[in-house]
PDB file of N, CA and C in Angstrom:
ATOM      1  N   UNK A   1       0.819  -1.195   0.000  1.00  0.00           N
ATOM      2  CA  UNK A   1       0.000   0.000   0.000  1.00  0.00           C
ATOM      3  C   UNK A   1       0.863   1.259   0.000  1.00  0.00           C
ATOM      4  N   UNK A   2       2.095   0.854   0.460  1.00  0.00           N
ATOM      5  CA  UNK A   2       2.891   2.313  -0.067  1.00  0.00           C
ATOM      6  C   UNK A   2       3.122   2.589  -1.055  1.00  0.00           C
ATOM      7  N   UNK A   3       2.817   1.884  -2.244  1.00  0.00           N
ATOM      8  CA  UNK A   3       3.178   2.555  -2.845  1.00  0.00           C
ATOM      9  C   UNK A   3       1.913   3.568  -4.097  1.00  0.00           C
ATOM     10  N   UNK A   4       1.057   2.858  -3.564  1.00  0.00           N
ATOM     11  CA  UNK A   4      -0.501   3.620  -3.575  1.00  0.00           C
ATOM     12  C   UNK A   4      -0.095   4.935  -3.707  1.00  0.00           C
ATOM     13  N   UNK A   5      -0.644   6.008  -4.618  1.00  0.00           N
ATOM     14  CA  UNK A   5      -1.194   6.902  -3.978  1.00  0.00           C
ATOM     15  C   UNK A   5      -1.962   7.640  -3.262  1.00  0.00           C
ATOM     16  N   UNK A   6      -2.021   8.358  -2.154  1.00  0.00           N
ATOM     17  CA  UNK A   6      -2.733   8.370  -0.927  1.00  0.00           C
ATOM     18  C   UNK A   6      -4.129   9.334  -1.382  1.00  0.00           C
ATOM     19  N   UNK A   7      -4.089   9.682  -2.824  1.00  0.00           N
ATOM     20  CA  UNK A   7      -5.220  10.162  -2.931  1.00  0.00           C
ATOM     21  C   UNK A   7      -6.323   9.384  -3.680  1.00  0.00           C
ATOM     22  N   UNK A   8      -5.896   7.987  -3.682  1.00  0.00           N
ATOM     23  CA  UNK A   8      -6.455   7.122  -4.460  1.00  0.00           C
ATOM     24  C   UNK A   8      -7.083   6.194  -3.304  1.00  0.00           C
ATOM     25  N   UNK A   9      -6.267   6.265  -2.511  1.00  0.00           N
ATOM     26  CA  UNK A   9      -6.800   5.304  -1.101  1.00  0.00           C
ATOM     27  C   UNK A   9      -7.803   5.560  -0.023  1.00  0.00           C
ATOM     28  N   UNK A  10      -8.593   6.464  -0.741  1.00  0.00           N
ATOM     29  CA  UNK A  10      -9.777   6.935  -0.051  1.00  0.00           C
ATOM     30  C   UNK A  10     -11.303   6.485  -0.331  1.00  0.00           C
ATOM     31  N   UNK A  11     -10.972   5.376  -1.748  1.00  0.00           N
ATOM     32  CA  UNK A  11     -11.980   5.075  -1.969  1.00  0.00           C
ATOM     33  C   UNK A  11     -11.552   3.512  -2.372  1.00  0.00           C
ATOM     34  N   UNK A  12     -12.497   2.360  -2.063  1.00  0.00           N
ATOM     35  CA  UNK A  12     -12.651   1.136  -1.808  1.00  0.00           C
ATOM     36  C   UNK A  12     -12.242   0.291  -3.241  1.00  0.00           C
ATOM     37  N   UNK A  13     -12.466   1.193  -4.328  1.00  0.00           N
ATOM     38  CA  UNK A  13     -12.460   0.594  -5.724  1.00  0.00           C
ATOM     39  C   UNK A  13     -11.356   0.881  -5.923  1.00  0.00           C
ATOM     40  N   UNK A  14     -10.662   2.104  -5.966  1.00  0.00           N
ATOM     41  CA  UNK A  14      -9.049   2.653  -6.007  1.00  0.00           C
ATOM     42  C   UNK A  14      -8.106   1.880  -5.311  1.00  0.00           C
ATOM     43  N   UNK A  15      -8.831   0.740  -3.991  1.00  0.00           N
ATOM     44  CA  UNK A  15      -7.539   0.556  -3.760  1.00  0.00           C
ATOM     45  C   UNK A  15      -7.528  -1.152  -3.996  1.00  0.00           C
ATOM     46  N   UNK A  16      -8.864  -1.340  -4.531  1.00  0.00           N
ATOM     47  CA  UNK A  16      -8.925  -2.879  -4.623  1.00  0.00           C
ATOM     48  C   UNK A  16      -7.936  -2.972  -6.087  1.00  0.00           C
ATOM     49  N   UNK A  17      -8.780  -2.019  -6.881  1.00  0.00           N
ATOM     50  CA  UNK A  17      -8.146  -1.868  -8.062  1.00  0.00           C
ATOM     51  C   UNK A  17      -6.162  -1.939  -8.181  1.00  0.00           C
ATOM     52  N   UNK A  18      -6.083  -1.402  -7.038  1.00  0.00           N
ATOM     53  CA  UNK A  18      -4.529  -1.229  -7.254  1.00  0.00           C
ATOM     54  C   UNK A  18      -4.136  -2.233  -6.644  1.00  0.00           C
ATOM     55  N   UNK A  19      -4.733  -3.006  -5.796  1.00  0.00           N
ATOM     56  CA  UNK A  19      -4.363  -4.351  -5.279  1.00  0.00           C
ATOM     57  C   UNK A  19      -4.522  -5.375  -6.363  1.00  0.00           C
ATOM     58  N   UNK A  20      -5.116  -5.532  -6.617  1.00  0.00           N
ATOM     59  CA  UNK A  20      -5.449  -6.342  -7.871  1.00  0.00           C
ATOM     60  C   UNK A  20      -4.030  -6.076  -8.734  1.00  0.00           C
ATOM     61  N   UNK A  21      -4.020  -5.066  -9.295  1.00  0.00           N
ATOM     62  CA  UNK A  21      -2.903  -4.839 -10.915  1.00  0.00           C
ATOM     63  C   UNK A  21      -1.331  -4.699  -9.478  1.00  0.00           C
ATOM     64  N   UNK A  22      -1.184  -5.290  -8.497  1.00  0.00           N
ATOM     65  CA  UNK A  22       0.244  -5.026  -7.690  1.00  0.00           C
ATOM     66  C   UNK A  22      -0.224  -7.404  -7.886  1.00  0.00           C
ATOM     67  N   UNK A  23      -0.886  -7.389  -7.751  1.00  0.00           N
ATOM     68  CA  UNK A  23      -0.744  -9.648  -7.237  1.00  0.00           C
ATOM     69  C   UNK A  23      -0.866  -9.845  -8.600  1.00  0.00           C
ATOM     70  N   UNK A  24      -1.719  -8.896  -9.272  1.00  0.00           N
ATOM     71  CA  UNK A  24      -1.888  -9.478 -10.714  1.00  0.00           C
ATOM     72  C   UNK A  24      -2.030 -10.607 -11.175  1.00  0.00           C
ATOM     73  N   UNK A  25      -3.296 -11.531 -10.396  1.00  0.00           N
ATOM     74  CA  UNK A  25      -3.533 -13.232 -10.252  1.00  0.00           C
ATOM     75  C   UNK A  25      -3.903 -13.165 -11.840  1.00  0.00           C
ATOM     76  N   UNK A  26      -3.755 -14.368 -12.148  1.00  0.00           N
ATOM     77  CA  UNK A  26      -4.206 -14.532 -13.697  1.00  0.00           C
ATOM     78  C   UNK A  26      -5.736 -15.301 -14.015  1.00  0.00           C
ATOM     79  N   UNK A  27      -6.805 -15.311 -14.573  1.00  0.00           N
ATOM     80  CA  UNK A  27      -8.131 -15.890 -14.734  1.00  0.00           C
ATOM     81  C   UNK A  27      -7.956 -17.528 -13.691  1.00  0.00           C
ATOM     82  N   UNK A  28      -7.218 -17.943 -14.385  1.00  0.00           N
ATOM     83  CA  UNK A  28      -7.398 -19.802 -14.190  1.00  0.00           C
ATOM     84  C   UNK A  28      -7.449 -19.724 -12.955  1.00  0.00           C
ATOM     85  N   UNK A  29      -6.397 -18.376 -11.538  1.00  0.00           N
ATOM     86  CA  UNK A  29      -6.154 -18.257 -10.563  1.00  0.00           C
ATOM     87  C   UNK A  29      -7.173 -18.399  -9.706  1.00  0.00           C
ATOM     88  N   UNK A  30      -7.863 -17.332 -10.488  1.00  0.00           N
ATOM     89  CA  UNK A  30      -9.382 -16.819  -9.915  1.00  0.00           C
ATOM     90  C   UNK A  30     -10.461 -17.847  -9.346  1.00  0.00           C
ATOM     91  N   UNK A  31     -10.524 -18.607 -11.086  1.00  0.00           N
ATOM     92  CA  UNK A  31     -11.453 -19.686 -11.512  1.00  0.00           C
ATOM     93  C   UNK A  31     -10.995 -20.497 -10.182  1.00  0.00           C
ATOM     94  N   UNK A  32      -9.945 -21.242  -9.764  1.00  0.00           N
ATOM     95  CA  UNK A  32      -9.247 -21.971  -9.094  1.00  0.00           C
ATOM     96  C   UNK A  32      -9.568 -22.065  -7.736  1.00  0.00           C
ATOM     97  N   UNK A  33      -9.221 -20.279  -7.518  1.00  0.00           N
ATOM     98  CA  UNK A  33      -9.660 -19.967  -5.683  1.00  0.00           C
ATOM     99  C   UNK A  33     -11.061 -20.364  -5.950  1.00  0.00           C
ATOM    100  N   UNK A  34     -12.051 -20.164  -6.608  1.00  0.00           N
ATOM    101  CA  UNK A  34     -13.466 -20.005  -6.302  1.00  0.00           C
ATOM    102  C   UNK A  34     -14.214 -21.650  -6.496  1.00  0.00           C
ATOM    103  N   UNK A  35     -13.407 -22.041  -7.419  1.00  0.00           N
ATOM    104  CA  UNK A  35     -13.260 -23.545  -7.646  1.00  0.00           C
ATOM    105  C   UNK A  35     -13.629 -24.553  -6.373  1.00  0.00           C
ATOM    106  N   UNK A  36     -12.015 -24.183  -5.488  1.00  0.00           N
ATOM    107  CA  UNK A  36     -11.271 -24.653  -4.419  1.00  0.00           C
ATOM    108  C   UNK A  36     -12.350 -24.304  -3.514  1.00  0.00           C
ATOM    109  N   UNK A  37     -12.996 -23.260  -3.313  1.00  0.00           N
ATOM    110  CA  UNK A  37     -13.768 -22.970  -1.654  1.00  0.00           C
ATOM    111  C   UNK A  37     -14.592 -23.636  -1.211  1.00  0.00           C
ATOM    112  N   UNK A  38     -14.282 -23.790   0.037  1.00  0.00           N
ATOM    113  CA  UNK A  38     -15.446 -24.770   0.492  1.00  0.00           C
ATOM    114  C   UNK A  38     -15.582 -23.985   1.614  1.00  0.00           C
ATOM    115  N   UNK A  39     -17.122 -24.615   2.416  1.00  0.00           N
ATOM    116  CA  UNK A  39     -17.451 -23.870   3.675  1.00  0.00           C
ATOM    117  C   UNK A  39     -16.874 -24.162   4.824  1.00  0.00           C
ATOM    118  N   UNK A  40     -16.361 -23.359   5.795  1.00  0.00           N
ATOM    119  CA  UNK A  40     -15.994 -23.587   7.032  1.00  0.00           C
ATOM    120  C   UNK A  40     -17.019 -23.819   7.985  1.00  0.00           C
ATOM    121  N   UNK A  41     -17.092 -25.234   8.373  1.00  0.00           N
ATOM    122  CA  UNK A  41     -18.250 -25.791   9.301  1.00  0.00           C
ATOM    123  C   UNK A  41     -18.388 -24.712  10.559  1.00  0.00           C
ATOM    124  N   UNK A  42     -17.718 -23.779  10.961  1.00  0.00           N
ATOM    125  CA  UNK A  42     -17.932 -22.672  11.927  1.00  0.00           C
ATOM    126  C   UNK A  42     -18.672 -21.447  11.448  1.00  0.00           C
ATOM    127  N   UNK A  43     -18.456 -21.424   9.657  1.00  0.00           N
ATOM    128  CA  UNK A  43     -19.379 -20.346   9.119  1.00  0.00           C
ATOM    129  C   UNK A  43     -20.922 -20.432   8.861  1.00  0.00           C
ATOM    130  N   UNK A  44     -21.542 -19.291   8.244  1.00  0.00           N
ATOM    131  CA  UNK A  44     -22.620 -19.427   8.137  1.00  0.00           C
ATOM    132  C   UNK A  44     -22.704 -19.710   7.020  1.00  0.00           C
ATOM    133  N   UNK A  45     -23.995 -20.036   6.064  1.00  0.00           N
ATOM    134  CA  UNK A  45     -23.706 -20.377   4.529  1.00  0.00           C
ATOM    135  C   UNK A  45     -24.050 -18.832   3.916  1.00  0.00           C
ATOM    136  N   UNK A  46     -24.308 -18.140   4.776  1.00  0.00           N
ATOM    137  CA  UNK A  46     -24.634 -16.351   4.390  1.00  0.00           C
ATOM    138  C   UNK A  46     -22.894 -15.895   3.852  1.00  0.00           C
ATOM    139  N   UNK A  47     -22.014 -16.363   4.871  1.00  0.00           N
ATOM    140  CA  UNK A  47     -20.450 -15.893   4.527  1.00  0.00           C
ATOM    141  C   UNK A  47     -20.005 -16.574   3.467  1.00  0.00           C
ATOM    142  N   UNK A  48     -20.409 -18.026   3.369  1.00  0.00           N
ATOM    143  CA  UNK A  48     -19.971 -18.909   2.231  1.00  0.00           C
ATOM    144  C   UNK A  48     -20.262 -18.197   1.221  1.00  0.00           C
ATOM    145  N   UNK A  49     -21.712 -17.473   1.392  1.00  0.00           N
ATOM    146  CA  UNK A  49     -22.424 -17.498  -0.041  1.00  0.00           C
ATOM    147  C   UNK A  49     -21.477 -15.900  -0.359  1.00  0.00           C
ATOM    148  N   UNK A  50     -21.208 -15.035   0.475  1.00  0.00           N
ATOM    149  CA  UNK A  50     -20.482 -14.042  -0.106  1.00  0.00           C
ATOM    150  C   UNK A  50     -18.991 -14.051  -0.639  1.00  0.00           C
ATOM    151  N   UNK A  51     -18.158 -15.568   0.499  1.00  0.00           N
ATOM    152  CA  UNK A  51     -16.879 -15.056  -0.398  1.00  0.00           C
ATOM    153  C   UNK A  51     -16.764 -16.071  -1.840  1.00  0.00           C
ATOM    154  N   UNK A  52     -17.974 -16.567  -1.822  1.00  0.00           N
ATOM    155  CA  UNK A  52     -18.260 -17.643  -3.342  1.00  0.00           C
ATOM    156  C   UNK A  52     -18.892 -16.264  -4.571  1.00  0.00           C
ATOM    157  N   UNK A  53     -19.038 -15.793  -3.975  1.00  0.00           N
ATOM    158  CA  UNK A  53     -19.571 -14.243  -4.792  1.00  0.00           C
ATOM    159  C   UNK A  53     -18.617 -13.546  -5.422  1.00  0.00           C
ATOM    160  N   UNK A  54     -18.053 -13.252  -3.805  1.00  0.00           N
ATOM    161  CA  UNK A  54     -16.810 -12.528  -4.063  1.00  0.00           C
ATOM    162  C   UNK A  54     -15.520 -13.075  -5.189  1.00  0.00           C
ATOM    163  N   UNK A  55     -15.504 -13.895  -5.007  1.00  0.00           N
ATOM    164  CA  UNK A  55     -14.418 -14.984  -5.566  1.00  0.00           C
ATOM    165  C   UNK A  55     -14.622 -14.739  -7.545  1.00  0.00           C
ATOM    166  N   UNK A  56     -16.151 -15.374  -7.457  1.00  0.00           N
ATOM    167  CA  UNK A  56     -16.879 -15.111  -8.641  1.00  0.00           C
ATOM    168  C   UNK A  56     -16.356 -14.059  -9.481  1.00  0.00           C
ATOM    169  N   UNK A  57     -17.161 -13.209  -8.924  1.00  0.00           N
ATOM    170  CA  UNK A  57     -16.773 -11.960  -9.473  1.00  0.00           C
ATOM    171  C   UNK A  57     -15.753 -11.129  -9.942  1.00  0.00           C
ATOM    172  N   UNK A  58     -14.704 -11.461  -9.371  1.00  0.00           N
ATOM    173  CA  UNK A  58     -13.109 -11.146  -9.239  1.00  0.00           C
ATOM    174  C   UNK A  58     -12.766 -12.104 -10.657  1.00  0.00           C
ATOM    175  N   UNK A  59     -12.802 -13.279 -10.668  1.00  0.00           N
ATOM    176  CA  UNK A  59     -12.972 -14.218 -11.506  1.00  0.00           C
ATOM    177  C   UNK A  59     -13.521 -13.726 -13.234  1.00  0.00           C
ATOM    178  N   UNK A  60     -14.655 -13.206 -13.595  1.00  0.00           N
ATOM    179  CA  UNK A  60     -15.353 -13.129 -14.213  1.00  0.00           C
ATOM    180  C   UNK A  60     -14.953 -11.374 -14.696  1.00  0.00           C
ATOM    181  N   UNK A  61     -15.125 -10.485 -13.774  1.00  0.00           N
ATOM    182  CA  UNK A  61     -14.027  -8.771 -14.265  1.00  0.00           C
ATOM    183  C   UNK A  61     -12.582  -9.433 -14.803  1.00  0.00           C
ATOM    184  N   UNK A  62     -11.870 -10.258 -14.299  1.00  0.00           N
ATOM    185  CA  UNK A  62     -10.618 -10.735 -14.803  1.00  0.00           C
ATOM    186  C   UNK A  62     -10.497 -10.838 -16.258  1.00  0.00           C
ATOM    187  N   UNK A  63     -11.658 -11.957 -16.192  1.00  0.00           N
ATOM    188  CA  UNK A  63     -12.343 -12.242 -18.037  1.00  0.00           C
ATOM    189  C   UNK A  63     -12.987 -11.104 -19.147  1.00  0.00           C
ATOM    190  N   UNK A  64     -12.926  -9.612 -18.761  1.00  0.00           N
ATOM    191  CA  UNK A  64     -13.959  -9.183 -18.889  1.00  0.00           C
ATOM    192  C   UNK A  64     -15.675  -9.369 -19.381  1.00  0.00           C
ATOM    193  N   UNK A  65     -16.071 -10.431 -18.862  1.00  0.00           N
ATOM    194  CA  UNK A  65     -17.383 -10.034 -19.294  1.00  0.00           C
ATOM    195  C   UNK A  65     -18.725  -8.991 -19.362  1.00  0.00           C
ATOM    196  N   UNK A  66     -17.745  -8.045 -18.193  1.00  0.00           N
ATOM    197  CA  UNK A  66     -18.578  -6.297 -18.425  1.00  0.00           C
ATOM    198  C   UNK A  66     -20.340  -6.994 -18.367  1.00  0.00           C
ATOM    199  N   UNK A  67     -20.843  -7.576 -17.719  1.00  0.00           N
ATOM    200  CA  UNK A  67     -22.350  -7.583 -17.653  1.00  0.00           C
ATOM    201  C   UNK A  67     -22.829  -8.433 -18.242  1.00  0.00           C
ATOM    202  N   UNK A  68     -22.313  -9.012 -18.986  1.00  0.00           N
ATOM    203  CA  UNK A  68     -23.254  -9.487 -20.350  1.00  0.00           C
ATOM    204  C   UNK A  68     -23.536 -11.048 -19.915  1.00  0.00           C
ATOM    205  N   UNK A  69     -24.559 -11.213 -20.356  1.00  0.00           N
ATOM    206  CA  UNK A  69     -25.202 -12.504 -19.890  1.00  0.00           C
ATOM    207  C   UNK A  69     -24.906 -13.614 -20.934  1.00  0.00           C
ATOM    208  N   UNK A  70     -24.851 -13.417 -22.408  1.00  0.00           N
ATOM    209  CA  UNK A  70     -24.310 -13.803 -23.120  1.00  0.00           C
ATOM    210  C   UNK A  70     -23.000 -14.341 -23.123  1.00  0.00           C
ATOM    211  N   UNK A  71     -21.862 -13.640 -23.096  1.00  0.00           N
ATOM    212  CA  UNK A  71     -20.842 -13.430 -22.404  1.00  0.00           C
ATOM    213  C   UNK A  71     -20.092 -14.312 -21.236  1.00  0.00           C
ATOM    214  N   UNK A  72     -21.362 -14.293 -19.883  1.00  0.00           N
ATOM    215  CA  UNK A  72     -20.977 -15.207 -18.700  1.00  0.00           C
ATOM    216  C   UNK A  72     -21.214 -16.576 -19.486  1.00  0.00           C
ATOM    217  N   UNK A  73     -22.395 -16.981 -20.318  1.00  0.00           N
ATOM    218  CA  UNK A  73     -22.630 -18.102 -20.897  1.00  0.00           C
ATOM    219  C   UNK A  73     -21.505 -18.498 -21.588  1.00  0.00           C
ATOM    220  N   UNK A  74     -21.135 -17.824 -22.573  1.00  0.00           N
ATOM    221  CA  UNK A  74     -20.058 -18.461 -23.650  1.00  0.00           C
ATOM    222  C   UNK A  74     -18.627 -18.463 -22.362  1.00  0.00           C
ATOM    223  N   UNK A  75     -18.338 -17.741 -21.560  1.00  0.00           N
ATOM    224  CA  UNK A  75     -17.085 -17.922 -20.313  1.00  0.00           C
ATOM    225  C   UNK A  75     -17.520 -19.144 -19.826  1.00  0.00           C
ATOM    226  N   UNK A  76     -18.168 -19.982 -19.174  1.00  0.00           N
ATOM    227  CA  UNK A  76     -18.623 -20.872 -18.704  1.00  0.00           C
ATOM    228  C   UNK A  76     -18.750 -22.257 -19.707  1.00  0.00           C
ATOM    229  N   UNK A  77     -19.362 -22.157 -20.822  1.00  0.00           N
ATOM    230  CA  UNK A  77     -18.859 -23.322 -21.413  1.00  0.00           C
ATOM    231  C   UNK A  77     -17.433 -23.617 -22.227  1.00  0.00           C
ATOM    232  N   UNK A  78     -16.782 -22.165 -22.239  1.00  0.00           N
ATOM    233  CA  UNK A  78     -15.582 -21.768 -22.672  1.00  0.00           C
ATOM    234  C   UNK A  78     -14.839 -23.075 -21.663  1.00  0.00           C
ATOM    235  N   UNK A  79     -14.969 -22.535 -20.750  1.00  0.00           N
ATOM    236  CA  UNK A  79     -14.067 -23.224 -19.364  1.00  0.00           C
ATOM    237  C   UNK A  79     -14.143 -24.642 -19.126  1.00  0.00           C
ATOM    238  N   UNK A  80     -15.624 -25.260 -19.434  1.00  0.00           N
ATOM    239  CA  UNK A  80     -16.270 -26.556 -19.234  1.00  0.00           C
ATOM    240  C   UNK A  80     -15.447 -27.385 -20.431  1.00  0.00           C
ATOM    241  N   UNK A  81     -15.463 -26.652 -21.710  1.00  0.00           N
ATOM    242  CA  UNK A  81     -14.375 -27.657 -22.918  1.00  0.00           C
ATOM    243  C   UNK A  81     -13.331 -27.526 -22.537  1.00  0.00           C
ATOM    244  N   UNK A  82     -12.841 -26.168 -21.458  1.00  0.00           N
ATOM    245  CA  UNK A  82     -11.208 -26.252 -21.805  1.00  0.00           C
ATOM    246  C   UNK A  82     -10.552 -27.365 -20.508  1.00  0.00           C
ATOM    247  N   UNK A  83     -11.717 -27.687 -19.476  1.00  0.00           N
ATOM    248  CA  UNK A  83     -11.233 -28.364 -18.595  1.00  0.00           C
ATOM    249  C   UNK A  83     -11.593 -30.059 -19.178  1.00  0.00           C
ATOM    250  N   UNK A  84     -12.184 -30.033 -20.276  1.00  0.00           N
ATOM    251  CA  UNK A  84     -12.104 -31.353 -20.785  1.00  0.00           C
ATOM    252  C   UNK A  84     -10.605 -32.089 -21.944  1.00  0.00           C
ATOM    253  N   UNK A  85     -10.156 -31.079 -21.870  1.00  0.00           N
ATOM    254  CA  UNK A  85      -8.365 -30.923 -23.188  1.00  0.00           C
ATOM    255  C   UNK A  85      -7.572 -31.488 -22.060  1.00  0.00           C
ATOM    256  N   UNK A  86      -6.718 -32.202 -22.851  1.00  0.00           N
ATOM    257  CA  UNK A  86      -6.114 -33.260 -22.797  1.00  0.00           C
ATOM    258  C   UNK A  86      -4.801 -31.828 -21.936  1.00  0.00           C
ATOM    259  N   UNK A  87      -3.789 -32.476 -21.177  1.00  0.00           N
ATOM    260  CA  UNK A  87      -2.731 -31.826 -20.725  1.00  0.00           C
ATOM    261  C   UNK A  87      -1.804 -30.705 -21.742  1.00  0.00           C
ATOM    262  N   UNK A  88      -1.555 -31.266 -23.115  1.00  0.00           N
ATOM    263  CA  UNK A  88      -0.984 -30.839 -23.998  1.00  0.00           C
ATOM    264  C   UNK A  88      -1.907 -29.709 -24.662  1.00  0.00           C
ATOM    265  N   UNK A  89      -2.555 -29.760 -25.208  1.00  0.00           N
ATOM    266  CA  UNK A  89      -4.227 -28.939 -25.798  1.00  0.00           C
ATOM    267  C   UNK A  89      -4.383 -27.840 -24.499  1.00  0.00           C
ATOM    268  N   UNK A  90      -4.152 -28.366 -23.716  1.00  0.00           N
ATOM    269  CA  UNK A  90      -4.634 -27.072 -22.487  1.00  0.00           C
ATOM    270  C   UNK A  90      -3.359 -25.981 -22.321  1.00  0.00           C
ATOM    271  N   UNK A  91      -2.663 -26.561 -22.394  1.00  0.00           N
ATOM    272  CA  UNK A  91      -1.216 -25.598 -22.560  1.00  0.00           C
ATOM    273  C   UNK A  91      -1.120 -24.522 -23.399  1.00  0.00           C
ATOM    274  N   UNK A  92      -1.214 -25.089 -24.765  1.00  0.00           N
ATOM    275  CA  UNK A  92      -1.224 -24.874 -25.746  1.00  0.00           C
ATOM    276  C   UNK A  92      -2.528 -23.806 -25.838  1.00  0.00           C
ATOM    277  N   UNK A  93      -3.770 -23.483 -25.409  1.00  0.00           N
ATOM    278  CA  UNK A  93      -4.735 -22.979 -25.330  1.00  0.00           C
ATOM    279  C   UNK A  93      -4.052 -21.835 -24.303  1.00  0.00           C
ATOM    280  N   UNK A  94      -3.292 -21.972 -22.923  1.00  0.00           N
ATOM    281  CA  UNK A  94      -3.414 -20.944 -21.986  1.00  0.00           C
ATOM    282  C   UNK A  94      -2.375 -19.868 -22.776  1.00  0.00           C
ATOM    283  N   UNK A  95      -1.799 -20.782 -23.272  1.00  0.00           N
ATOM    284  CA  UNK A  95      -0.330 -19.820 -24.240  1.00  0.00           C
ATOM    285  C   UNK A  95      -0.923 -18.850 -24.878  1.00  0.00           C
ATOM    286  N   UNK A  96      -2.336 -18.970 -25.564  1.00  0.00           N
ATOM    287  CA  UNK A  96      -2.688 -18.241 -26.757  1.00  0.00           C
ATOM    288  C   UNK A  96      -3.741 -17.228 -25.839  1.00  0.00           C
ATOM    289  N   UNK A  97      -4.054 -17.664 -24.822  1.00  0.00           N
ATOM    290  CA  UNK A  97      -4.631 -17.026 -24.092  1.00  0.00           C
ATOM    291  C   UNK A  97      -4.230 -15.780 -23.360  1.00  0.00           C
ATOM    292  N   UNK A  98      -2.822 -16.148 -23.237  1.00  0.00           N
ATOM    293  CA  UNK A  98      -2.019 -14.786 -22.392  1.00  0.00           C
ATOM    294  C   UNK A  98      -1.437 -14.147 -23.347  1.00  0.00           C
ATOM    295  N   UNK A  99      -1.462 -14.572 -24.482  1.00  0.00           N
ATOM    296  CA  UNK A  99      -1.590 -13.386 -25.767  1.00  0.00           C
ATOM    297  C   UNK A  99      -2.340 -12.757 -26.088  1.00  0.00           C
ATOM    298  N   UNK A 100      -3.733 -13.034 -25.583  1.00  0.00           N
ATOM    299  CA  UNK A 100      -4.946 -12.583 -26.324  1.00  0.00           C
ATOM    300  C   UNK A 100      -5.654 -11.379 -25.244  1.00  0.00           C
ATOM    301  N   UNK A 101      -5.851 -10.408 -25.962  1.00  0.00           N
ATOM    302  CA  UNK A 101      -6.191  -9.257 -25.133  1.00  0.00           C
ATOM    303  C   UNK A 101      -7.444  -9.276 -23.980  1.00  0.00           C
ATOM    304  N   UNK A 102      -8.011 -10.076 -23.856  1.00  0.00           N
ATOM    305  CA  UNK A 102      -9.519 -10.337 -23.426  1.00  0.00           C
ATOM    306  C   UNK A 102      -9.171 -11.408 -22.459  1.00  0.00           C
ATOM    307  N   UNK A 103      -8.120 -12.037 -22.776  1.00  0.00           N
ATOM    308  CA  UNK A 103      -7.405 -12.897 -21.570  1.00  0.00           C
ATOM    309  C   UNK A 103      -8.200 -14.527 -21.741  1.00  0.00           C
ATOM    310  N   UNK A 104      -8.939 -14.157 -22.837  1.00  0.00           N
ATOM    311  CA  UNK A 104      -9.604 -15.824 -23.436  1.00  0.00           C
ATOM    312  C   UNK A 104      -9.815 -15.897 -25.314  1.00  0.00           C
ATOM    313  N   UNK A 105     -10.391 -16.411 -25.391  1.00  0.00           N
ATOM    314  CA  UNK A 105     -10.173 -16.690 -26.864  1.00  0.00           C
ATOM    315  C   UNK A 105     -12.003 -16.186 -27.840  1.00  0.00           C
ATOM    316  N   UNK A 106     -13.035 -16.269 -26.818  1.00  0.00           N
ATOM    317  CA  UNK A 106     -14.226 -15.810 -28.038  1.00  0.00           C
ATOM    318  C   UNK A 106     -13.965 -14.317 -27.888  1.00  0.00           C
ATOM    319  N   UNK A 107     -14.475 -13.906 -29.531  1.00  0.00           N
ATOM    320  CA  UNK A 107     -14.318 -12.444 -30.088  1.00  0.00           C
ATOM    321  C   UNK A 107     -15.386 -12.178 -30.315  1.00  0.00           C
ATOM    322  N   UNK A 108     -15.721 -10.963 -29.508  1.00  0.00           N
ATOM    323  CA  UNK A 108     -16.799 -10.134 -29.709  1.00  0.00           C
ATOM    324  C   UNK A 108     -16.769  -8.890 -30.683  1.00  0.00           C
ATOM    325  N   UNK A 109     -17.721  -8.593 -31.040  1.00  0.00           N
ATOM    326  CA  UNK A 109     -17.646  -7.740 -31.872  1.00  0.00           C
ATOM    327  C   UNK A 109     -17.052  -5.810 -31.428  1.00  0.00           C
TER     328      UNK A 109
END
């Protein structure tokens, strides 16, 4: 956070935002944590259900899908074929992926 600027750190989006682009996790990361969560038998499923939200979401701005419902659909079965590719095919896919400006492979207009 030092190296924040302190007039940016006054607001919640400014500094998530700058947290975010300082860890700079990559999509699969995202997908992965939110993947991975499970509930802590001491929590409520109210907390589950927010940091499964939270997680989400972080996940999905990564991808940009900007709103679109369309969009979350084609990200989601995007992900469902790419977790069906063989070890080699999946590689080969993330490669072209961290080339690709959108950080996945369908092109929108």
């Amino acid at each position: 956070m030092s190296k924040c600027d302190p007039s940016h750190a006054t607001s919640y989006e400014s500094i998530k935002k700058f947290l975010l682009q300082v860890l700079h996790l990559s999509p699969s990361v995202y997908l992965d944590k939110f993947s991975a969560l499970v509930r802590d038998k001491d929590k409520a499923f109210g907390q589950f259900s927010t940091r499964l939200t939270s997680r989400f979401e972080y996940y999905v701005e990564s991808r940009k899908v900007d709103h679109s419902y369309d969009k979350l659909v084609d990200l989601m079965i995007y992900d469902k074929i790419k977790a069906s590719l063989s070890p080699s095919l999946a590689r080969h896919v993330l490669s072209l992926e961290a080339a690709h400006k959108d950080l996945w492979l369908v092109e929108y207009p």
